[in-house]
Protein backbone atom coordinates (compact mmCIF):
# COMPACT_ATOMS: atom_id res chain seq x y z
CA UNK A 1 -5.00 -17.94 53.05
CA UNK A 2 -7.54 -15.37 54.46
CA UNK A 3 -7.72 -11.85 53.36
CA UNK A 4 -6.55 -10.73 56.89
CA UNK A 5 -3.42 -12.64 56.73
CA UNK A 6 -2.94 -11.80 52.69
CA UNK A 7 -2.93 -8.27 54.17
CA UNK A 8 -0.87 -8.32 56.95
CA UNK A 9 1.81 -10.06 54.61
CA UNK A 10 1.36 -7.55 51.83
CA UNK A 11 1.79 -4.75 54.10
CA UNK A 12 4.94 -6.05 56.18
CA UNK A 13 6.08 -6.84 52.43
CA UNK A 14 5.50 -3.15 51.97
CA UNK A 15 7.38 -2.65 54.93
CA UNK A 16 10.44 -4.37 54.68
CA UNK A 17 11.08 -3.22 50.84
CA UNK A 18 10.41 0.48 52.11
CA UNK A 19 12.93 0.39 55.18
CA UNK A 20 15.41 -1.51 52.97
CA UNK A 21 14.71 1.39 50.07
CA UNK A 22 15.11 4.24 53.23
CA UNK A 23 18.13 2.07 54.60
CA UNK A 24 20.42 2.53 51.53
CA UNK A 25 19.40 6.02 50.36
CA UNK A 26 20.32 7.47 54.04
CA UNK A 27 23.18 5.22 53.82
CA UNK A 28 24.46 6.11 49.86
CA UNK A 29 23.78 10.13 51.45
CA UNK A 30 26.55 9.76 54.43
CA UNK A 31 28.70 8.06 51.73
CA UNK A 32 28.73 11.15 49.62
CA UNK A 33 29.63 13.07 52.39
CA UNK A 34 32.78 10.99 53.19
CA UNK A 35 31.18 9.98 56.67
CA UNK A 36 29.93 6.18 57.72
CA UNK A 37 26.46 5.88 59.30
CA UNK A 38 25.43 4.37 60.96
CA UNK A 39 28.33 3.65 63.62
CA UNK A 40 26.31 3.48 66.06
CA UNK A 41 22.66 1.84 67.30
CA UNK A 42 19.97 3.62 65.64
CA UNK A 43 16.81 4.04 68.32
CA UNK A 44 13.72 4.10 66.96
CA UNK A 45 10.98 5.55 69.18
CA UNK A 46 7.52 4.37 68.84
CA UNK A 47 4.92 6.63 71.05
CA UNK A 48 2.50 3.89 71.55
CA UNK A 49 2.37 1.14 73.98
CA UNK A 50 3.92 -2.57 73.33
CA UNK A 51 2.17 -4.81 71.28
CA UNK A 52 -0.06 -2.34 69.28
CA UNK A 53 -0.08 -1.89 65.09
CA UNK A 54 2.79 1.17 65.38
CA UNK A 55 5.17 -0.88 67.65
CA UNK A 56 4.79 -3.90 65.43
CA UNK A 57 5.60 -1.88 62.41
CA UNK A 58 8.66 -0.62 64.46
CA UNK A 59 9.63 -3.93 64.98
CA UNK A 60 9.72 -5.20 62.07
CA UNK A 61 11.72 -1.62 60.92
CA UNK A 62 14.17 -2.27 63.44
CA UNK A 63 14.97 -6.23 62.54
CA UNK A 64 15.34 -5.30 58.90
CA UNK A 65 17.35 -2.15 59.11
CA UNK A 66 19.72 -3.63 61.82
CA UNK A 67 20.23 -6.53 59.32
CA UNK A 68 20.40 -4.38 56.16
CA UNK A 69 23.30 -1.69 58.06
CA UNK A 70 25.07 -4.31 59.92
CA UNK A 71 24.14 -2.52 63.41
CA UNK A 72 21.53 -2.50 66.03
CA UNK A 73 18.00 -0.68 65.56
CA UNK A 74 15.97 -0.94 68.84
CA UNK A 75 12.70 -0.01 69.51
CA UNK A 76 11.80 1.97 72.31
CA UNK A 77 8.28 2.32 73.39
CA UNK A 78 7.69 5.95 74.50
CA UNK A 79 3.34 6.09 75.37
CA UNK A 80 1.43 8.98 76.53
CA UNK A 81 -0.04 12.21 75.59
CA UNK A 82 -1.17 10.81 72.62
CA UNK A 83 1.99 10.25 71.37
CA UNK A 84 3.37 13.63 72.12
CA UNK A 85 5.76 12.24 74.66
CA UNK A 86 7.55 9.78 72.16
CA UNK A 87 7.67 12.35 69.75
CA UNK A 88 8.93 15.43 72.14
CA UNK A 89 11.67 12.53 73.11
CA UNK A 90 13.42 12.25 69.09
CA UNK A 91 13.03 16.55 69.00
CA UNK A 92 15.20 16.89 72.43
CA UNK A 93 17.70 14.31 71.30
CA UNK A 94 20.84 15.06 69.65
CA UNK A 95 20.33 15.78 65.67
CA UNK A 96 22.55 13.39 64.19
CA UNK A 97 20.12 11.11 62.10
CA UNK A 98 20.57 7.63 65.62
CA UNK A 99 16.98 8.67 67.49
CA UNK A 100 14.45 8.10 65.13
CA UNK A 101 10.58 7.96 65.76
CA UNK A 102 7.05 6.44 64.16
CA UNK A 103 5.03 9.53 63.86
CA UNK A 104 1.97 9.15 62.75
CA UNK A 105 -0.79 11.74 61.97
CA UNK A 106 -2.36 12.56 65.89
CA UNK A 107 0.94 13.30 67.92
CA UNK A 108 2.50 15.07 64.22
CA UNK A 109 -0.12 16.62 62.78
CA UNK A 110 -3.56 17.26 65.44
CA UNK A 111 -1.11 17.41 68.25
CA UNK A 112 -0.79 21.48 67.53
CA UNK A 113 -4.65 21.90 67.77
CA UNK A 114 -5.16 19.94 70.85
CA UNK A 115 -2.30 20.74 73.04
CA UNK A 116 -1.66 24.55 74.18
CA UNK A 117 1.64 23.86 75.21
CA UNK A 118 2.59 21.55 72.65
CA UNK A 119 6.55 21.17 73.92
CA UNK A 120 7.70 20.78 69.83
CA UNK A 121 6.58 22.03 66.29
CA UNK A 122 6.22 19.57 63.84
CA UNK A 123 7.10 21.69 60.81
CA UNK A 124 10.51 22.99 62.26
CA UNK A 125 11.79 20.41 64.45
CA UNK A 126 10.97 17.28 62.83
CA UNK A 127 12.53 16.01 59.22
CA UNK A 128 10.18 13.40 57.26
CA UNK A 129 12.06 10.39 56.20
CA UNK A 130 10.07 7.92 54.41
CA UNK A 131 5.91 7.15 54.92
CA UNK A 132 5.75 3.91 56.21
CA UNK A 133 2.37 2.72 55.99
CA UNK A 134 -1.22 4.14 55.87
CA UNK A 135 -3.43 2.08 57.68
CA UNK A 136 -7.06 1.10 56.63
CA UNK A 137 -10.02 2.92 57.96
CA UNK A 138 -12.95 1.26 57.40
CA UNK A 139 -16.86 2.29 58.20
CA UNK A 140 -18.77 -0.43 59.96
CA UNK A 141 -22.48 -1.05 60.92
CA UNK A 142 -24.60 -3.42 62.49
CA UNK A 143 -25.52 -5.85 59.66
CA UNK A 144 -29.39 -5.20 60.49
CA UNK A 145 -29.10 -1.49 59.45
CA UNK A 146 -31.05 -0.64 56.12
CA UNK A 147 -28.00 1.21 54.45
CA UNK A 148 -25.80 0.49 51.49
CA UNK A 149 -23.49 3.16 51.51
CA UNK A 150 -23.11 6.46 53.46
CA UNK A 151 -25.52 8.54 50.83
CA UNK A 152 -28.60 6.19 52.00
């Protein structure tokens, strides 16, 4: 087995136990409350195009929280802006825990520095649930360049 694939499978692993983890917490919450959830589908917004890491990741949310509740989780691809678009989509829909979305540090976080008119604010209309994933960022050079590290 190559690294890659190792690491894809670790972090879908990851994945899967953390949705499963978020699944009956949010469930064991309504419960208290004397209310069922979901009853509903549960849409889960990814602002990136199809076929990228985030929407994968959503994917893979989606399959294993629709089997875990016993409902339908869909994805729904929302690109643009940066993600802004996606995101502005889950602030204007109706608060009650079905329109979910895969932030992820640009369109939650830099989004307020680069955008004026940013249309939400992060800090007061959005509610973390669960971090998903942190992807790898890795350095690279061209294999004839006489440096070992970043200090050289």
């Amino acid at each position: 087995m190559t690294r890659h694939l190792f690491g894809i499978l670790l972090t879908a692993g990851t994945v899967v136990c953390s949705s499963l983890l978020a699944s009956s917490s949010v469930a064991a919450a309504a419960s208290t409350a004397g209310e069922m959830y979901p009853t509903k589908p549960i849409r889960i917004i990814v602002p990136y195009t199809p076929g990228g890491n985030t929407d994968i990741l959503g994917r893979l949310i989606a399959e294993h929280l629709g089997k875990a509740w016993g409902i339908a989780a869909v994805v729904e691809n929302r690109p643009g802006a940066g993600g802004t678009i996606g995101v502005n989509t889950v602030v204007k829909a109706k608060p009650d825990g079905y329109t979910m979305v895969l932030g992820a540090f640009g369109n939650i976080l830099v989004a307020q520095s680069l955008y004026k008119d940013l249309p939400y604010d992060p800090v007061t209309d959005l509610e973390p649930v669960i971090l998903l994933a942190t992807p790898p960022t890795i350095l690279t050079a061209t294999a004839g360049l006489p440096v070992q590290d970043v200090q050289a």
